[in-house]
N, C-alpha and C. Protein backbone atom coordinates (compact mmCIF):
# COMPACT_ATOMS: atom_id res chain seq x y z
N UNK A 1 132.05 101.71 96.71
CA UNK A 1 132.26 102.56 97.88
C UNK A 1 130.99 103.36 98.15
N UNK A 2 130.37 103.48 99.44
CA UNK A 2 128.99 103.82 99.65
C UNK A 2 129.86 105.35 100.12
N UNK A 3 128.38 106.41 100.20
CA UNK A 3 128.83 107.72 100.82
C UNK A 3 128.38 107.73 102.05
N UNK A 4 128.79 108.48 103.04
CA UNK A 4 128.46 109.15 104.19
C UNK A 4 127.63 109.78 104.22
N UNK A 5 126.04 109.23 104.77
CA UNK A 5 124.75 109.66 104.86
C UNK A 5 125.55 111.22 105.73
N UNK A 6 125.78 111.59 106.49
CA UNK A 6 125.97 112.63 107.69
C UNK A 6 126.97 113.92 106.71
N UNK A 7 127.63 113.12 106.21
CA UNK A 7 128.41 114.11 105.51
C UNK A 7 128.02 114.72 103.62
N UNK A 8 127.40 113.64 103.45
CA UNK A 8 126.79 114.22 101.91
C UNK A 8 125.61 115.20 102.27
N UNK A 9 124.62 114.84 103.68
CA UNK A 9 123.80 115.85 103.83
C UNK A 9 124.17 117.25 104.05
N UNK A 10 125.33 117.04 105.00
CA UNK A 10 126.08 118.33 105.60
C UNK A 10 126.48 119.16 104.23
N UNK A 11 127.13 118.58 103.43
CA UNK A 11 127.49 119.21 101.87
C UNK A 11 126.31 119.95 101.12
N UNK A 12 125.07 119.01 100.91
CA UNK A 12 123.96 119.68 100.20
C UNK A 12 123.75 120.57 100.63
N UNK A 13 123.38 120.44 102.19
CA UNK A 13 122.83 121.69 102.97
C UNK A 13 123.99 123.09 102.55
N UNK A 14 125.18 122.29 103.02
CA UNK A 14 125.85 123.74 102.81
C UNK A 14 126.18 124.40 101.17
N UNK A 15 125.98 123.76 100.35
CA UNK A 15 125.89 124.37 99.12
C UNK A 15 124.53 124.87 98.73
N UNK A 16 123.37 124.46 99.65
CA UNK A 16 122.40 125.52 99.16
C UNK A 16 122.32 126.48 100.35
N UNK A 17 123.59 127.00 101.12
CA UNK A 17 123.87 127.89 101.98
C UNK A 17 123.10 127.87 103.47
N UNK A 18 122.80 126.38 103.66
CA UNK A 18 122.59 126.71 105.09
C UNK A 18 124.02 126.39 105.94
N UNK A 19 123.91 126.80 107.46
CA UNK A 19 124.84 126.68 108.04
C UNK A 19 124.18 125.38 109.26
N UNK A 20 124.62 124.48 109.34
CA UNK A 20 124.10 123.50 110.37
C UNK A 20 124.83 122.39 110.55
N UNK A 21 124.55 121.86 112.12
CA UNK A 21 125.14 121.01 112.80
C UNK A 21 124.01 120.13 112.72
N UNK A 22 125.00 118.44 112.38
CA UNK A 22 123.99 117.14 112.49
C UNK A 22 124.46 116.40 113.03
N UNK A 23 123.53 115.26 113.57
CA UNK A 23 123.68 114.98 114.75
C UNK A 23 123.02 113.38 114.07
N UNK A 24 123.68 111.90 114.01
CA UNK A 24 123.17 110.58 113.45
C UNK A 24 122.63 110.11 115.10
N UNK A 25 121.52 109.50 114.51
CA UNK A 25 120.57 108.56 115.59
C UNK A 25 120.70 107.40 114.86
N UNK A 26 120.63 106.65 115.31
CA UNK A 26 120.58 104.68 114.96
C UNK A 26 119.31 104.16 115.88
N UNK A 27 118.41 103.42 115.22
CA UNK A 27 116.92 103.11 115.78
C UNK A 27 116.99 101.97 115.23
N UNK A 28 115.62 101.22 115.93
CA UNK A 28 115.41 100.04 114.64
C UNK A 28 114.80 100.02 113.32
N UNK A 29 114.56 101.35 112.90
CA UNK A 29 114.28 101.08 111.35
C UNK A 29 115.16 102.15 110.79
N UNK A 30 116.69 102.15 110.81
CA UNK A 30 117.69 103.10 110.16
C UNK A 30 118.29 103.64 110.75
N UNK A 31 118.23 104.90 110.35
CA UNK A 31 119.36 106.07 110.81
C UNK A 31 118.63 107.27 110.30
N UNK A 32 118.53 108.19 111.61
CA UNK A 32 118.32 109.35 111.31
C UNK A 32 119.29 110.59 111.43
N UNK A 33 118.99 111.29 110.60
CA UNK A 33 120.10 112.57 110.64
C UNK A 33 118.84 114.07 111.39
N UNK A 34 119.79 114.30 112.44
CA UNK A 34 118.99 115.33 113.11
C UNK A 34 119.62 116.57 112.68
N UNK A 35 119.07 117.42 112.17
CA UNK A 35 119.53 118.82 111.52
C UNK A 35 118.94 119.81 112.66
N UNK A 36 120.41 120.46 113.31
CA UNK A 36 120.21 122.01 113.94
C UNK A 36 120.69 123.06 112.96
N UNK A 37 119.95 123.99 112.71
CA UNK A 37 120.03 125.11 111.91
C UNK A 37 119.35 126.16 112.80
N UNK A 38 119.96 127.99 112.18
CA UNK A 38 118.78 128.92 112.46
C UNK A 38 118.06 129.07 111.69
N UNK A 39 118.28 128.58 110.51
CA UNK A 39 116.91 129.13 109.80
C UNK A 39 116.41 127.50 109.02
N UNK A 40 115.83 126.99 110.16
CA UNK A 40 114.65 125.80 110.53
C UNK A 40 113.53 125.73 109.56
N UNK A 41 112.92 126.97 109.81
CA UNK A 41 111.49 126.65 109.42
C UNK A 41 112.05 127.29 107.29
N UNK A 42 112.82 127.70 107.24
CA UNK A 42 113.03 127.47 105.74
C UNK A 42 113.29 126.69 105.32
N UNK A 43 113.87 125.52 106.16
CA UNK A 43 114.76 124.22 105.58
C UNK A 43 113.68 123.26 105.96
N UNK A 44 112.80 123.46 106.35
CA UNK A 44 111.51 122.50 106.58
C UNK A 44 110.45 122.65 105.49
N UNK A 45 110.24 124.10 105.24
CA UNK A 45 109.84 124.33 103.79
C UNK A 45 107.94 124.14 104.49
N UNK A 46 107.21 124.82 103.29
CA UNK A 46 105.72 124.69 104.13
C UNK A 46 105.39 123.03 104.31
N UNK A 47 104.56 123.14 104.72
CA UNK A 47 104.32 121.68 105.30
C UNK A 47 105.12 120.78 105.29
N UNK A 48 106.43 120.95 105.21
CA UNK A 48 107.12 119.99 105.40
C UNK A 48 107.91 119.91 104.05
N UNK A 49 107.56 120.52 102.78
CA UNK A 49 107.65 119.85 101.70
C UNK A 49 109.57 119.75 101.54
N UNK A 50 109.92 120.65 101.92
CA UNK A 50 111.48 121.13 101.52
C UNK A 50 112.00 119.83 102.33
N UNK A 51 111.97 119.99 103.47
CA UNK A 51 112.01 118.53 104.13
C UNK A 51 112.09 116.90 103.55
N UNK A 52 111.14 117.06 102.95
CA UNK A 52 110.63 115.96 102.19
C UNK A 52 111.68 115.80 101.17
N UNK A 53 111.70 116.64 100.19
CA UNK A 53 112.80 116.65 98.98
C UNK A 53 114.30 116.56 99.77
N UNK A 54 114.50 117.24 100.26
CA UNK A 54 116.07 116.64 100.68
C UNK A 54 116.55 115.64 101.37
N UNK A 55 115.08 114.88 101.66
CA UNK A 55 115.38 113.65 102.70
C UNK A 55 115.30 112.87 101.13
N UNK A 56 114.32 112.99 100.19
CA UNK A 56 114.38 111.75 98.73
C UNK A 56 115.86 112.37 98.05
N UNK A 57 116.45 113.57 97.89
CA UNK A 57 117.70 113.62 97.16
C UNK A 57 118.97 113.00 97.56
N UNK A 58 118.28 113.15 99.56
CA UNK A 58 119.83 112.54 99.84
C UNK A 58 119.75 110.90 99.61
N UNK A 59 118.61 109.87 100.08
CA UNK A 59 118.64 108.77 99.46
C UNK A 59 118.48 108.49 98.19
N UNK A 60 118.22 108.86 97.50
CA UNK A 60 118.45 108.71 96.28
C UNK A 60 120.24 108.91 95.57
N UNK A 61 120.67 109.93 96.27
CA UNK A 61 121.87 110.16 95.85
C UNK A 61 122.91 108.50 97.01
N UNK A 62 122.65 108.49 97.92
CA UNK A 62 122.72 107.56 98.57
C UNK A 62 122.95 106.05 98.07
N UNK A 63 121.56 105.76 97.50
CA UNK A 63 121.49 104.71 96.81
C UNK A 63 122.25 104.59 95.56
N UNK A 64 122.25 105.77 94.81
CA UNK A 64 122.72 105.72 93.15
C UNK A 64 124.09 105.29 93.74
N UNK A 65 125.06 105.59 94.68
CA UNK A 65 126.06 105.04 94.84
C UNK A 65 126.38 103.54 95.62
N UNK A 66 125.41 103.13 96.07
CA UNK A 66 125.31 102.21 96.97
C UNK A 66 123.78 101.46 96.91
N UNK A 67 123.45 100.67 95.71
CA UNK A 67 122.25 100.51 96.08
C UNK A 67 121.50 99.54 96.92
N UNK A 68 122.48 99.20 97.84
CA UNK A 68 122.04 98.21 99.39
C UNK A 68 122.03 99.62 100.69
N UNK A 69 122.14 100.79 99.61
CA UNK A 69 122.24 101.83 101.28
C UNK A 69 120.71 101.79 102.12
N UNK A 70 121.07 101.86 103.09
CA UNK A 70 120.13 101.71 104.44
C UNK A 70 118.78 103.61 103.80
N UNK A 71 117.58 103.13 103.68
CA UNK A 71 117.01 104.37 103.90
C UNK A 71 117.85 105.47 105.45
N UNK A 72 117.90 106.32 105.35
CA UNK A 72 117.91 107.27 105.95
C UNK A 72 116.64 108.47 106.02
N UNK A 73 116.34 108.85 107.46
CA UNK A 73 115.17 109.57 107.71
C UNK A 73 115.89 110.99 108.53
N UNK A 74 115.86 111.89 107.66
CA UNK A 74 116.03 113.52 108.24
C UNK A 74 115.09 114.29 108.66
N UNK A 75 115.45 115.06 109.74
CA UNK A 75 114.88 115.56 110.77
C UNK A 75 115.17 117.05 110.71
N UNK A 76 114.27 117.84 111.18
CA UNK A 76 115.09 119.01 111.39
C UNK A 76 114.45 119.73 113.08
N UNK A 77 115.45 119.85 113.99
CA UNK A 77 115.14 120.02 115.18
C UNK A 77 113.91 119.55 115.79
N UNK A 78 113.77 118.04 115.54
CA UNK A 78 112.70 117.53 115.91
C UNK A 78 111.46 117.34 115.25
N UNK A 79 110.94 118.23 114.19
CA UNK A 79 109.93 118.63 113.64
C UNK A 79 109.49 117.14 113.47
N UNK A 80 109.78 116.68 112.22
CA UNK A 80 108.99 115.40 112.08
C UNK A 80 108.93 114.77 113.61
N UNK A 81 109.62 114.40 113.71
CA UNK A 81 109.33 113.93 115.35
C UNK A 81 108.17 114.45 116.09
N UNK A 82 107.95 115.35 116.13
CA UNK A 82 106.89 116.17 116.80
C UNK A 82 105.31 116.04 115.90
N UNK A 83 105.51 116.01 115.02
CA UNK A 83 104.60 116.15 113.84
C UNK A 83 104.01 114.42 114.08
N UNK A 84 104.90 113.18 113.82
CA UNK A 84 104.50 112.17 113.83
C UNK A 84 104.00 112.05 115.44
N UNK A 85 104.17 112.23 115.89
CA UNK A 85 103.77 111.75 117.54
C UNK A 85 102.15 112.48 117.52
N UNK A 86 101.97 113.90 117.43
CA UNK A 86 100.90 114.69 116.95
C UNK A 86 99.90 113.26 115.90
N UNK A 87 100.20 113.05 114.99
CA UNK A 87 99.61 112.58 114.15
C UNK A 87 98.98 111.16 115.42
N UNK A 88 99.56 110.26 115.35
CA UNK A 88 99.44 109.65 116.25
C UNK A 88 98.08 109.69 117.54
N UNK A 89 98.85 110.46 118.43
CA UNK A 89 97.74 111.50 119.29
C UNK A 89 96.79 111.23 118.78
N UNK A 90 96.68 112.28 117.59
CA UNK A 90 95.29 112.66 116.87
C UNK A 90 94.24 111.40 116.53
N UNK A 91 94.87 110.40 115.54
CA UNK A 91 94.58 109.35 115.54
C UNK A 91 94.13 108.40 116.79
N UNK A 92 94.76 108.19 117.36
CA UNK A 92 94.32 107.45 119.09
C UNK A 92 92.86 107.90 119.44
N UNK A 93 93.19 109.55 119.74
CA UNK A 93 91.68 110.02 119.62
C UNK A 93 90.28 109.76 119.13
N UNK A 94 90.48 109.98 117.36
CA UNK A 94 89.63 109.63 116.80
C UNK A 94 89.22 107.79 116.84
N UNK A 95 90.38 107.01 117.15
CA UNK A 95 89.82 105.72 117.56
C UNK A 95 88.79 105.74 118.52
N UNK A 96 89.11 106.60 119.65
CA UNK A 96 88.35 106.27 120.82
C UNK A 96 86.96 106.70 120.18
N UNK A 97 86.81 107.43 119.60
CA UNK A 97 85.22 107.97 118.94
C UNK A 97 84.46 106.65 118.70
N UNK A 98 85.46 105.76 117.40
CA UNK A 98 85.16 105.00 116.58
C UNK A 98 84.42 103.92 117.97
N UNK A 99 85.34 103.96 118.74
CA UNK A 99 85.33 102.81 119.79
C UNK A 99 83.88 103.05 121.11
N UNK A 100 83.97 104.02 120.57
CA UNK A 100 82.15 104.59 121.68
C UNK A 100 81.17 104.55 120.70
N UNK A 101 81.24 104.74 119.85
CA UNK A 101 79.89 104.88 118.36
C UNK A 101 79.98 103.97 117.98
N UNK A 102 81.12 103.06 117.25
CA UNK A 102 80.43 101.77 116.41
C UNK A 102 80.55 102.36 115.14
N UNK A 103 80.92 103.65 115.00
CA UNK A 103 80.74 104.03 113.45
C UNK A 103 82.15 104.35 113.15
N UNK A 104 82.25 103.97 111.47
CA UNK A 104 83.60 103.74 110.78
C UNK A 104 84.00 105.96 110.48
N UNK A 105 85.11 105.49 111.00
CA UNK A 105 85.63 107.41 110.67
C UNK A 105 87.09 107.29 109.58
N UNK A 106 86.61 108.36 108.29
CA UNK A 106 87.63 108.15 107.26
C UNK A 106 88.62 109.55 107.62
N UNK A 107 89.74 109.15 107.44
CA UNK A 107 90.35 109.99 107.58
C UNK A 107 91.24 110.54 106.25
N UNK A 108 91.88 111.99 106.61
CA UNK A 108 92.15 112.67 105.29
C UNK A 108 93.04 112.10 104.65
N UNK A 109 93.06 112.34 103.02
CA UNK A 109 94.30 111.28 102.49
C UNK A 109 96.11 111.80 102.82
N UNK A 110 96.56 110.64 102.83
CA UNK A 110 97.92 110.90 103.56
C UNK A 110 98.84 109.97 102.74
N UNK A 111 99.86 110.24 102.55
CA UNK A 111 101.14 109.52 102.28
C UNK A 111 101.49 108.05 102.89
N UNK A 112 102.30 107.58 102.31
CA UNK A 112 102.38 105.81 102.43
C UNK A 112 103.12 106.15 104.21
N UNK A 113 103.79 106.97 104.51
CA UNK A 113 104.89 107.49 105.53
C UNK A 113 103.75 107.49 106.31
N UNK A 114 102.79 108.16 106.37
CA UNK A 114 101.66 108.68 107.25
C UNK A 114 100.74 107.53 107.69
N UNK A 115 100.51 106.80 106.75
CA UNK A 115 99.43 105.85 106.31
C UNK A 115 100.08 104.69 107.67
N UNK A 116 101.56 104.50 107.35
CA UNK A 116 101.76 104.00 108.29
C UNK A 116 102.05 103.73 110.11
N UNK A 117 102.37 105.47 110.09
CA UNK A 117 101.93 105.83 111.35
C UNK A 117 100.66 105.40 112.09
N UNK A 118 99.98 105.71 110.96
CA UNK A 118 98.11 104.86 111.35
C UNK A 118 98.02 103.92 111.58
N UNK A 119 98.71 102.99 110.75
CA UNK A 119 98.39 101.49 110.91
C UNK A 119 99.41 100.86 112.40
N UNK A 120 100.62 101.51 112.58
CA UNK A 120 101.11 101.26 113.67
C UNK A 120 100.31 101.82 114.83
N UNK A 121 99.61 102.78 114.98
CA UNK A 121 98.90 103.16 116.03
C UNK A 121 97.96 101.89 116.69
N UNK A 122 97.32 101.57 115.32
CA UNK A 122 96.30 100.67 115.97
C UNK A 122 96.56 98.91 115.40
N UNK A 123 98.14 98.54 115.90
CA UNK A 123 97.95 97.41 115.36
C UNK A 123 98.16 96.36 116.50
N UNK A 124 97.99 96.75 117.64
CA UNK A 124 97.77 96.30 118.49
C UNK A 124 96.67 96.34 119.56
N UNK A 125 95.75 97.01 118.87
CA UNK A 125 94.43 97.61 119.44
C UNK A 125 93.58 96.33 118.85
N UNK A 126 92.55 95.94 120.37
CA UNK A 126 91.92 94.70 119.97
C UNK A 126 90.24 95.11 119.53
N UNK A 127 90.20 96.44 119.28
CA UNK A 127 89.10 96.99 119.38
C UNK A 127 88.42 97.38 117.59
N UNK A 128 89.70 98.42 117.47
CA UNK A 128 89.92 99.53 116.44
C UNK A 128 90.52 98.25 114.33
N UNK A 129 90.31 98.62 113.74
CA UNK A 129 90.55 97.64 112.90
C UNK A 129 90.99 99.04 111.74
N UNK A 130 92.38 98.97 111.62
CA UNK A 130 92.62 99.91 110.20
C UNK A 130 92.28 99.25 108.71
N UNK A 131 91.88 100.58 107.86
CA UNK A 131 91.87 99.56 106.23
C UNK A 131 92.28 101.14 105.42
N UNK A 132 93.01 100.56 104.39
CA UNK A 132 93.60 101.36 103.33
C UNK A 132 93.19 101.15 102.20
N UNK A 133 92.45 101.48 101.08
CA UNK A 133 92.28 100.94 99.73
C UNK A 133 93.16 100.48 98.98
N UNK A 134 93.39 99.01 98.72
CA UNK A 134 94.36 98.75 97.49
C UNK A 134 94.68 99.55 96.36
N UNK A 135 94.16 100.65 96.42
CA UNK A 135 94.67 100.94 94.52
C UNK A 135 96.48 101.93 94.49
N UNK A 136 96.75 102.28 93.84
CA UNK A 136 97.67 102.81 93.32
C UNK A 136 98.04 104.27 93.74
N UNK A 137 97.60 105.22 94.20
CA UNK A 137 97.11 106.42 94.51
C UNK A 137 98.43 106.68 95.45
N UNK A 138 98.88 107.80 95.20
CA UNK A 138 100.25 108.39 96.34
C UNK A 138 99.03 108.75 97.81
N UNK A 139 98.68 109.42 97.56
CA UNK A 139 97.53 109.67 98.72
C UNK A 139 96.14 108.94 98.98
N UNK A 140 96.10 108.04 99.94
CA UNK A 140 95.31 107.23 100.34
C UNK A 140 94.38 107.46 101.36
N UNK A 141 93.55 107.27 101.82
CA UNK A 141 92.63 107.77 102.81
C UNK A 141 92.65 106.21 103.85
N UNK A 142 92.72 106.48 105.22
CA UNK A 142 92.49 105.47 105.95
C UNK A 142 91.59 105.33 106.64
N UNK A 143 90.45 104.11 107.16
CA UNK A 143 88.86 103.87 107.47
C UNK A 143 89.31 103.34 108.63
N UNK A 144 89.10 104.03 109.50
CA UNK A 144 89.14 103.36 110.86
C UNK A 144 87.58 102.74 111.44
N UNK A 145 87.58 101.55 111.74
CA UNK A 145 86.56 100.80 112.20
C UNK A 145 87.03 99.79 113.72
N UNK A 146 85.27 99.96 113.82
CA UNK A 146 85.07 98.65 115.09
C UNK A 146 85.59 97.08 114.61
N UNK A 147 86.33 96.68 115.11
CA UNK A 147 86.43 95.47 114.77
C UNK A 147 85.46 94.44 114.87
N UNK A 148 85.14 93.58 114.51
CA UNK A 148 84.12 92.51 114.56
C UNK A 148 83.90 91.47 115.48
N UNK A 149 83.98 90.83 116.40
CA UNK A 149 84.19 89.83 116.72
C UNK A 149 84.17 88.72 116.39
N UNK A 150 85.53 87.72 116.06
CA UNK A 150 85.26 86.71 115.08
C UNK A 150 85.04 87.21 113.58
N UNK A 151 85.67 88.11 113.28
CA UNK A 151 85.85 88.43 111.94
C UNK A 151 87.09 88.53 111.55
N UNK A 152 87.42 88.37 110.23
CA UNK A 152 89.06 87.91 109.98
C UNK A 152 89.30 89.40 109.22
N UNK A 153 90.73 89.44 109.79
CA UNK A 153 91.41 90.69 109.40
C UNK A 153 91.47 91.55 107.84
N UNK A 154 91.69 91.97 108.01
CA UNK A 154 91.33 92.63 106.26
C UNK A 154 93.59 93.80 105.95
């Protein structure tokens, strides 16, 4: 018997005393749980981090009961939402640099979550060419470059 992504969150939250209404989205990569609260920016935690941990406790708790459960991605009044689109932006930008100079721009190290925002930005760009270092590292740095012409993908 799997649990109720909407309702095990609603529980955590309210046993570490927040009061909030959620709200399930269905996309093509999951299900997100949108969290309204008043007190937001505590349950987002600095940079995100509080955020972060209760989105891995609830899948994790998720999975330990169900381990075919669907990732689930939590939100809190948009924030990530806002934050990834920002990231994005930002990125686009710095392509266009890459894409007037010719010169490769590294960017700061970021999470596998992040990393991929990047690589979706430009993976349809016939210009811009992303690369990530193979190694092992939670935080990776991504090299945005000119693509080559007639050079094979990396």
């Amino acid at each position: 018997m799997s649990l109720n992504p909407r309702e095990t969150l609603d529980t955590m939250l309210g046993l570490l005393g927040f009061v909030c209404e959620i709200k399930e989205f269905e996309h093509e990569h999951g299900l997100t749980l949108q969290v309204y609260t008043a007190e937001k920016d505590r349950l987002i935690g600095r940079n995100g981090a509080l955020l972060e941990d209760i989105q891995t406790l609830l899948n994790r708790l998720l999975q330990a009961k169900d381990k075919n459960a669907q990732k689930v991605q939590v939100d809190i009044e948009h924030w990530r939402e806002m934050k990834d689109d920002n990231l994005a932006h930002r990125v686009r930008q710095i392509g266009e640099i890459v894409r007037q100079t010719g010169r490769p721009y590294h960017l700061e190290p970021m999470n596998a979550y992040e990393r991929r925002i990047v690589h979706n930005a430009f993976k349809d760009d016939p210009d811009i060419a992303t690369w990530s270092p193979p190694d092992d590292a939670r935080l990776k740095r991504i090299t945005l470059r000119k693509k080559q012409p007639g050079a094979p993908e990396q």
